[in-house]
PDB file of N, CA and C in Angstrom:
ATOM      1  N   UNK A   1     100.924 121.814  31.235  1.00  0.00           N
ATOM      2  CA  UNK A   1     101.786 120.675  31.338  1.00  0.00           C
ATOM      3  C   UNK A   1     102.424 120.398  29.979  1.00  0.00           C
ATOM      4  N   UNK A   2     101.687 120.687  28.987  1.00  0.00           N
ATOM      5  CA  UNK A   2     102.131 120.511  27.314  1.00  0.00           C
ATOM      6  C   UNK A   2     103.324 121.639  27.301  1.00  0.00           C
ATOM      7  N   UNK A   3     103.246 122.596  27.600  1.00  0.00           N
ATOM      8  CA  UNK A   3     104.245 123.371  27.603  1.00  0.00           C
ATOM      9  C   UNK A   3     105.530 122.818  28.362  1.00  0.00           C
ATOM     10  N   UNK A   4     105.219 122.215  29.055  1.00  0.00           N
ATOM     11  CA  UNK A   4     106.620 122.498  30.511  1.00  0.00           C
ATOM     12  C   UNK A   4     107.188 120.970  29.888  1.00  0.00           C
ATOM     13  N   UNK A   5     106.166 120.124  29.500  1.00  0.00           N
ATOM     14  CA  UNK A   5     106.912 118.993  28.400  1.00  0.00           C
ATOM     15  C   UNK A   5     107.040 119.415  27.188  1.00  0.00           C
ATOM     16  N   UNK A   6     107.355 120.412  26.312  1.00  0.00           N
ATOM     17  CA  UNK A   6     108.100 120.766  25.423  1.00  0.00           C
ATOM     18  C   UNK A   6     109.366 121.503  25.682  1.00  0.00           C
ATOM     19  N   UNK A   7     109.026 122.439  27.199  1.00  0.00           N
ATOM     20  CA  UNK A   7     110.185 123.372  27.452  1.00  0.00           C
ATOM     21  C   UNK A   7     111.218 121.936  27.840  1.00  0.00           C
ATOM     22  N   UNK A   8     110.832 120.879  28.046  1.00  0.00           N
ATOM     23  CA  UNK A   8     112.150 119.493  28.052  1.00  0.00           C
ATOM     24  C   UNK A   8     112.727 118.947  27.545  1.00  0.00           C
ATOM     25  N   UNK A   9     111.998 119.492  26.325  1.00  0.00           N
ATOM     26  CA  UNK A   9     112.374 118.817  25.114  1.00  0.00           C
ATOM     27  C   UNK A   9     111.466 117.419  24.244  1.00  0.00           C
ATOM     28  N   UNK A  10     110.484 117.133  25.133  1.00  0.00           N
ATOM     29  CA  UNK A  10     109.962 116.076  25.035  1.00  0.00           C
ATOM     30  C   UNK A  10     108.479 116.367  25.204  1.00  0.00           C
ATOM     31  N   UNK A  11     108.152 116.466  23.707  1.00  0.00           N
ATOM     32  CA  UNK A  11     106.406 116.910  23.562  1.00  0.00           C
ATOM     33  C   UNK A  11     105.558 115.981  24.016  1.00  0.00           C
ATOM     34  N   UNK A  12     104.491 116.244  24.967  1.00  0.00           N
ATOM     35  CA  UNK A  12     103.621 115.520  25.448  1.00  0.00           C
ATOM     36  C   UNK A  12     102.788 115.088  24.162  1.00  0.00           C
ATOM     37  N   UNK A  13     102.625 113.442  24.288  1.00  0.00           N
ATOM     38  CA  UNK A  13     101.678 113.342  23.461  1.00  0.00           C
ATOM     39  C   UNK A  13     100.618 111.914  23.994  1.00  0.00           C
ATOM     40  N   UNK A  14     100.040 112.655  24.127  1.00  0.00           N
ATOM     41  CA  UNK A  14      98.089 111.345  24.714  1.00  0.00           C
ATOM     42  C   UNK A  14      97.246 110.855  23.544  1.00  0.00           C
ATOM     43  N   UNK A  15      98.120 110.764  22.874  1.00  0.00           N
ATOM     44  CA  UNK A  15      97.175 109.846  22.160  1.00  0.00           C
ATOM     45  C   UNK A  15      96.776 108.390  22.593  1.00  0.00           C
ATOM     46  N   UNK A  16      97.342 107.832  23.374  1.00  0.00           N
ATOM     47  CA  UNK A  16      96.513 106.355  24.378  1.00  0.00           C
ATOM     48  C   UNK A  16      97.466 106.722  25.697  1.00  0.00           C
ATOM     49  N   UNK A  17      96.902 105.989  26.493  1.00  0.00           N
ATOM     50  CA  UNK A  17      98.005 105.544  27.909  1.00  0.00           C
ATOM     51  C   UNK A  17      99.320 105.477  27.817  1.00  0.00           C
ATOM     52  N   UNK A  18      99.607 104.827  26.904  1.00  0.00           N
ATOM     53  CA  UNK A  18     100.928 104.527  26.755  1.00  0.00           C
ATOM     54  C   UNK A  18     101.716 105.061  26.325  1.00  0.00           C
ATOM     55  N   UNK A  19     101.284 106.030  25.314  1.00  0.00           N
ATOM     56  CA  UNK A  19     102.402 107.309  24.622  1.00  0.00           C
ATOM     57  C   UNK A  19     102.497 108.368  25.955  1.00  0.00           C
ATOM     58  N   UNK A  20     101.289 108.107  26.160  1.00  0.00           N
ATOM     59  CA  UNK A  20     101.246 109.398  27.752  1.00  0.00           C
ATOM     60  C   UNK A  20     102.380 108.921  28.513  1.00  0.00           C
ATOM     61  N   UNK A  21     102.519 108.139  29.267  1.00  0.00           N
ATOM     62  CA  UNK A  21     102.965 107.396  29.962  1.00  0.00           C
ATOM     63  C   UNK A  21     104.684 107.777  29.484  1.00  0.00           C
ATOM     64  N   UNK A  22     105.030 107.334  28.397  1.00  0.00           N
ATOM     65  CA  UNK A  22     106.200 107.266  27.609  1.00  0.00           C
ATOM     66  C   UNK A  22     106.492 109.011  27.340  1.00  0.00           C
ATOM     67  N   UNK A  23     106.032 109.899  26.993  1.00  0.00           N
ATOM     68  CA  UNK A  23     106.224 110.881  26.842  1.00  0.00           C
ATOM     69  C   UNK A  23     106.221 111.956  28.042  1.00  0.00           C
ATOM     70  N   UNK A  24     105.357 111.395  29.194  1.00  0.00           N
ATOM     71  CA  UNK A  24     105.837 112.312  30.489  1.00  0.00           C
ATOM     72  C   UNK A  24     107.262 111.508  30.717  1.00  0.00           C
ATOM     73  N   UNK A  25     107.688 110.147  31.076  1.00  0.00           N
ATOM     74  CA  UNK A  25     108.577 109.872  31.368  1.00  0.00           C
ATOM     75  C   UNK A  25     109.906 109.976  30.805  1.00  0.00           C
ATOM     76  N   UNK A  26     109.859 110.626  29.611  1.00  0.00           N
ATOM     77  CA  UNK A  26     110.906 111.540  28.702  1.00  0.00           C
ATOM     78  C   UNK A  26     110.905 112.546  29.015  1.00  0.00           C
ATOM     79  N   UNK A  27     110.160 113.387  29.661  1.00  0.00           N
ATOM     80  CA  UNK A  27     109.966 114.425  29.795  1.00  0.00           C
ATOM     81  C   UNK A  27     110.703 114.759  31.596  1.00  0.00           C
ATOM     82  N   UNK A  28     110.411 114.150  31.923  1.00  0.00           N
ATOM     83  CA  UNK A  28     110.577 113.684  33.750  1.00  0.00           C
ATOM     84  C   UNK A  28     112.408 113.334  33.782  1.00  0.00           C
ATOM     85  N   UNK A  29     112.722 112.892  32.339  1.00  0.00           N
ATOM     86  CA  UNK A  29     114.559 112.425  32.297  1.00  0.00           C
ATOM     87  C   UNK A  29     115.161 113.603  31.645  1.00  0.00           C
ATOM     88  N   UNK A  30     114.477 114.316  31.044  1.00  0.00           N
ATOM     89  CA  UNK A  30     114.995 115.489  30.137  1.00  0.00           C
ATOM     90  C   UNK A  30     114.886 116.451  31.251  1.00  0.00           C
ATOM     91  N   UNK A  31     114.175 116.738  32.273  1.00  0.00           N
ATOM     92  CA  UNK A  31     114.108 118.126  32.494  1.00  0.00           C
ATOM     93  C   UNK A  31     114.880 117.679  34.296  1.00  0.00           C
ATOM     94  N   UNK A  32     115.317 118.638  34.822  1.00  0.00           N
ATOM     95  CA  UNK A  32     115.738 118.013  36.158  1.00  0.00           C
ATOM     96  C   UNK A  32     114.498 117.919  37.309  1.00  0.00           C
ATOM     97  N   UNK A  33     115.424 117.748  38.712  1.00  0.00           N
ATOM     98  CA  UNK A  33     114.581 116.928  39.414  1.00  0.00           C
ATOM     99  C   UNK A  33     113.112 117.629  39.887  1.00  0.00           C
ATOM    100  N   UNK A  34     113.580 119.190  40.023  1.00  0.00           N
ATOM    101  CA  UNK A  34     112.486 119.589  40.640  1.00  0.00           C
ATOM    102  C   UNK A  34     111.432 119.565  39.841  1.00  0.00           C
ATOM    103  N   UNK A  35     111.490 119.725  38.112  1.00  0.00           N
ATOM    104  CA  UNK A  35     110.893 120.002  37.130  1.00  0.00           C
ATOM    105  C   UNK A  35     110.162 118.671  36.965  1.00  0.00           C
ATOM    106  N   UNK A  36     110.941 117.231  37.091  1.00  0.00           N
ATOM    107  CA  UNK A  36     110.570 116.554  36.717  1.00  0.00           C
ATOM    108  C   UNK A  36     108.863 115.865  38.058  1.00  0.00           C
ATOM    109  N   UNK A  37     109.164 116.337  39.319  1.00  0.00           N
ATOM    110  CA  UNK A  37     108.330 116.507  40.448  1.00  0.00           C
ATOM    111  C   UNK A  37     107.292 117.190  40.336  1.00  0.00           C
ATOM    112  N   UNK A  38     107.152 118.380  39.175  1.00  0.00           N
ATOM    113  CA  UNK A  38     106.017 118.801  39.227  1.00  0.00           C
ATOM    114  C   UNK A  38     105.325 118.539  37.650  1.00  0.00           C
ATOM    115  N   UNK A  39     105.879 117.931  36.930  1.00  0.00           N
ATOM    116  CA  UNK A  39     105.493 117.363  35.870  1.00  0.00           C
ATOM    117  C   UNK A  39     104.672 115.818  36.061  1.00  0.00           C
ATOM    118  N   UNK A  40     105.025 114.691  37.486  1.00  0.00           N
ATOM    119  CA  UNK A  40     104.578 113.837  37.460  1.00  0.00           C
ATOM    120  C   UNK A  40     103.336 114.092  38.341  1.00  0.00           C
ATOM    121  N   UNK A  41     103.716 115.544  39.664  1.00  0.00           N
ATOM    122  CA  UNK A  41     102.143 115.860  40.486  1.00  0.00           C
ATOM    123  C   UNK A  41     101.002 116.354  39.150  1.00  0.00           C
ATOM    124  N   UNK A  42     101.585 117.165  38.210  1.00  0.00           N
ATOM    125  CA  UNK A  42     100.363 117.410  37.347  1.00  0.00           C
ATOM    126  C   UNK A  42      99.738 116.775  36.348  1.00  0.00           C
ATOM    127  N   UNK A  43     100.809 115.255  36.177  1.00  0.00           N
ATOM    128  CA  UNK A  43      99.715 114.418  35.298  1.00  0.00           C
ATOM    129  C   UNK A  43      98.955 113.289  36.438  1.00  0.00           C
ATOM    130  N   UNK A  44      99.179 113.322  37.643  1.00  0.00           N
ATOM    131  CA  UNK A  44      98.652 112.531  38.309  1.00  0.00           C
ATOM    132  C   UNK A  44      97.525 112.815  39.230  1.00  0.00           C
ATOM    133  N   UNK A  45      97.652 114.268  39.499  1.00  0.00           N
ATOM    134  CA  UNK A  45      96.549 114.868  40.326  1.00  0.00           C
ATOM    135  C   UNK A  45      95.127 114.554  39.846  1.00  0.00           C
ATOM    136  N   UNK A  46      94.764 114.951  38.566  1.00  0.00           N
ATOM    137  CA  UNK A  46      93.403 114.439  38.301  1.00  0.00           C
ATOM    138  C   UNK A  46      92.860 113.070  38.171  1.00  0.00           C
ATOM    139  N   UNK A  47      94.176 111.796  38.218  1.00  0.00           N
ATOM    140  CA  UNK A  47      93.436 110.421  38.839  1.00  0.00           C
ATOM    141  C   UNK A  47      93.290 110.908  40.365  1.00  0.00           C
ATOM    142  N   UNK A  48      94.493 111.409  41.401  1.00  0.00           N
ATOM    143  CA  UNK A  48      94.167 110.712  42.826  1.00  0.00           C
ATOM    144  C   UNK A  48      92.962 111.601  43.568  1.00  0.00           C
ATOM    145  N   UNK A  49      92.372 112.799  42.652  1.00  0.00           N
ATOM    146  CA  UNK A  49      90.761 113.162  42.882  1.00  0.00           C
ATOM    147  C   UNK A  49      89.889 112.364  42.483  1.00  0.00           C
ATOM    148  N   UNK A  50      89.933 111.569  41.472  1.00  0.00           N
ATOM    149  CA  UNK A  50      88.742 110.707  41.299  1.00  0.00           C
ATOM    150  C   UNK A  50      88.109 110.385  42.235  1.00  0.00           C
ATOM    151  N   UNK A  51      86.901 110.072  42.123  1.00  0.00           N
ATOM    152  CA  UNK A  51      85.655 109.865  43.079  1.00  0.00           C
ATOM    153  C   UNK A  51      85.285 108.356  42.422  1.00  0.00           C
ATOM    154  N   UNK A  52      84.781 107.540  43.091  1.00  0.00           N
ATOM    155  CA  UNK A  52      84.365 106.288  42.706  1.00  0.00           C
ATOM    156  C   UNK A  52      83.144 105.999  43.249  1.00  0.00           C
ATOM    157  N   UNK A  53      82.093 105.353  42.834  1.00  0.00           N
ATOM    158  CA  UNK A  53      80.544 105.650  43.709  1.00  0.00           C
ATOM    159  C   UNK A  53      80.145 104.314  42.209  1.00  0.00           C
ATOM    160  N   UNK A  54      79.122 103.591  43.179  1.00  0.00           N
ATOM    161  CA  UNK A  54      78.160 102.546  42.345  1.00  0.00           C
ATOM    162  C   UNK A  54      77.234 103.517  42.352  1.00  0.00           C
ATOM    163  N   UNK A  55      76.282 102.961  40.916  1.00  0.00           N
ATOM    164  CA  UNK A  55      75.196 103.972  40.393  1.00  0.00           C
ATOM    165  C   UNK A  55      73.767 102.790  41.072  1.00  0.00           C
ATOM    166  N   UNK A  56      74.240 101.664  41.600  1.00  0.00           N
ATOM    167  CA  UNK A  56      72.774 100.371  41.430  1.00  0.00           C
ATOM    168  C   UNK A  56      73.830  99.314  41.974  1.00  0.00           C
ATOM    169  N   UNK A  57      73.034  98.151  42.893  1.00  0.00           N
ATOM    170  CA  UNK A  57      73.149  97.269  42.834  1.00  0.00           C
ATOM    171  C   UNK A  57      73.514  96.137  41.717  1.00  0.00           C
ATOM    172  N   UNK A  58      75.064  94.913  42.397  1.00  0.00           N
ATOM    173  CA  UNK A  58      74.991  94.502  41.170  1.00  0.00           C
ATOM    174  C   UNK A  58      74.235  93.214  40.997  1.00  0.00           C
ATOM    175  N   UNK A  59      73.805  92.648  39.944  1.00  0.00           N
ATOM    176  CA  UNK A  59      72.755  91.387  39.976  1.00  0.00           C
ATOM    177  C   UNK A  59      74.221  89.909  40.506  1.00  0.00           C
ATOM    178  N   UNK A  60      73.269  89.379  41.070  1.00  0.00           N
ATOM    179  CA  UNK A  60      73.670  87.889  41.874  1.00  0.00           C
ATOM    180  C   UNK A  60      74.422  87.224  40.704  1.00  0.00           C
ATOM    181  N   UNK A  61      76.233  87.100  41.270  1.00  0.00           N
ATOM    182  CA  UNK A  61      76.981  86.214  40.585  1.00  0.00           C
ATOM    183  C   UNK A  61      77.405  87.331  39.656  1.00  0.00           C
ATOM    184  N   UNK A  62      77.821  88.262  39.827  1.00  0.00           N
ATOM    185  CA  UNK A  62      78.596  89.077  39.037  1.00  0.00           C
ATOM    186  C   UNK A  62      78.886  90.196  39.895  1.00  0.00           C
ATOM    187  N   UNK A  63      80.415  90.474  39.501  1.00  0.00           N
ATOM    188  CA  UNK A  63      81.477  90.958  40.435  1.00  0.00           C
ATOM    189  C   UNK A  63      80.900  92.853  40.371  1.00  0.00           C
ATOM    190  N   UNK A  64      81.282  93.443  40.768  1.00  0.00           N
ATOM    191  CA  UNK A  64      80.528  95.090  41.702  1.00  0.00           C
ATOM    192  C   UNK A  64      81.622  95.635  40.640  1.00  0.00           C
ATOM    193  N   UNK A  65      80.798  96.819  39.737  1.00  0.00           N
ATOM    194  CA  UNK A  65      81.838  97.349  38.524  1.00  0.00           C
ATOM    195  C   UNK A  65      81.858  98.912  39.548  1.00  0.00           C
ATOM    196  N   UNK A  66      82.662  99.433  39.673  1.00  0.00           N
ATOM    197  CA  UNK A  66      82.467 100.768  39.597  1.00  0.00           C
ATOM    198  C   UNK A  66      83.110 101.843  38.494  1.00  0.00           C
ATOM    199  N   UNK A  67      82.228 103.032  38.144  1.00  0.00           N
ATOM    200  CA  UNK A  67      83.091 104.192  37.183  1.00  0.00           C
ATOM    201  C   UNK A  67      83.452 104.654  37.777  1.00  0.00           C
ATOM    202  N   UNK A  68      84.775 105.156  37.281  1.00  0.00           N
ATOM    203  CA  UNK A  68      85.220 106.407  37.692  1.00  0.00           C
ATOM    204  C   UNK A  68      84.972 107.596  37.399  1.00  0.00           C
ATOM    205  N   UNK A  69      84.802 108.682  38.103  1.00  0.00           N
ATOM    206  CA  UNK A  69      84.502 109.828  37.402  1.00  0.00           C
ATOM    207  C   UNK A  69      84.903 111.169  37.865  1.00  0.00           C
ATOM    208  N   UNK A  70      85.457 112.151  37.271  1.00  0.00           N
ATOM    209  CA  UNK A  70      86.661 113.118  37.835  1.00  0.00           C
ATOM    210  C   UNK A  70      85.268 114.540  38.085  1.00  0.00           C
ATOM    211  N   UNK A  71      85.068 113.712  39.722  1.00  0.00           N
ATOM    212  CA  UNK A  71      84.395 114.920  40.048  1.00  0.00           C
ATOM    213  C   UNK A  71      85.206 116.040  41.205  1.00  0.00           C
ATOM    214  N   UNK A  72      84.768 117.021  40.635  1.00  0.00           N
ATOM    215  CA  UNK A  72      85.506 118.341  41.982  1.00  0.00           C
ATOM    216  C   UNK A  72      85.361 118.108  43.135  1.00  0.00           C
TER     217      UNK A  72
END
């Protein structure tokens, strides 16, 4: 994906959410449509696998946390 956002002109860079965020979406305006379609399935595929699962019960009067965690 680092590649195919440089071949756009627009180097991927993750250093927090938000450069991510900002740098696919430069990347998604620089390159055309089809390019830009498989640039947003491959930064998004590994959230919409996430798995979500409680590890324990939560104690009385406090709201149910769950992790996320990017299982296969």
């Amino acid at each position: 994906m680092a590649a195919l956002c440089a071949a756009a002109g627009a180097p991927l860079d993750a250093a927090s959410g938000a450069l991510l965020a900002r740098s696919l979406a430069a990347a998604a305006d620089a390159a055309g449509p089809a390019a830009a379609s498989l640039i947003k399935s491959l930064a998004t595929r590994a959230m919409s696998e996430a798995e979500y699962f409680s590890s324990g019960a939560p104690a009385l009067g406090r709201a149910l946390q769950c992790i996320p965690y990017n299982l296969p």
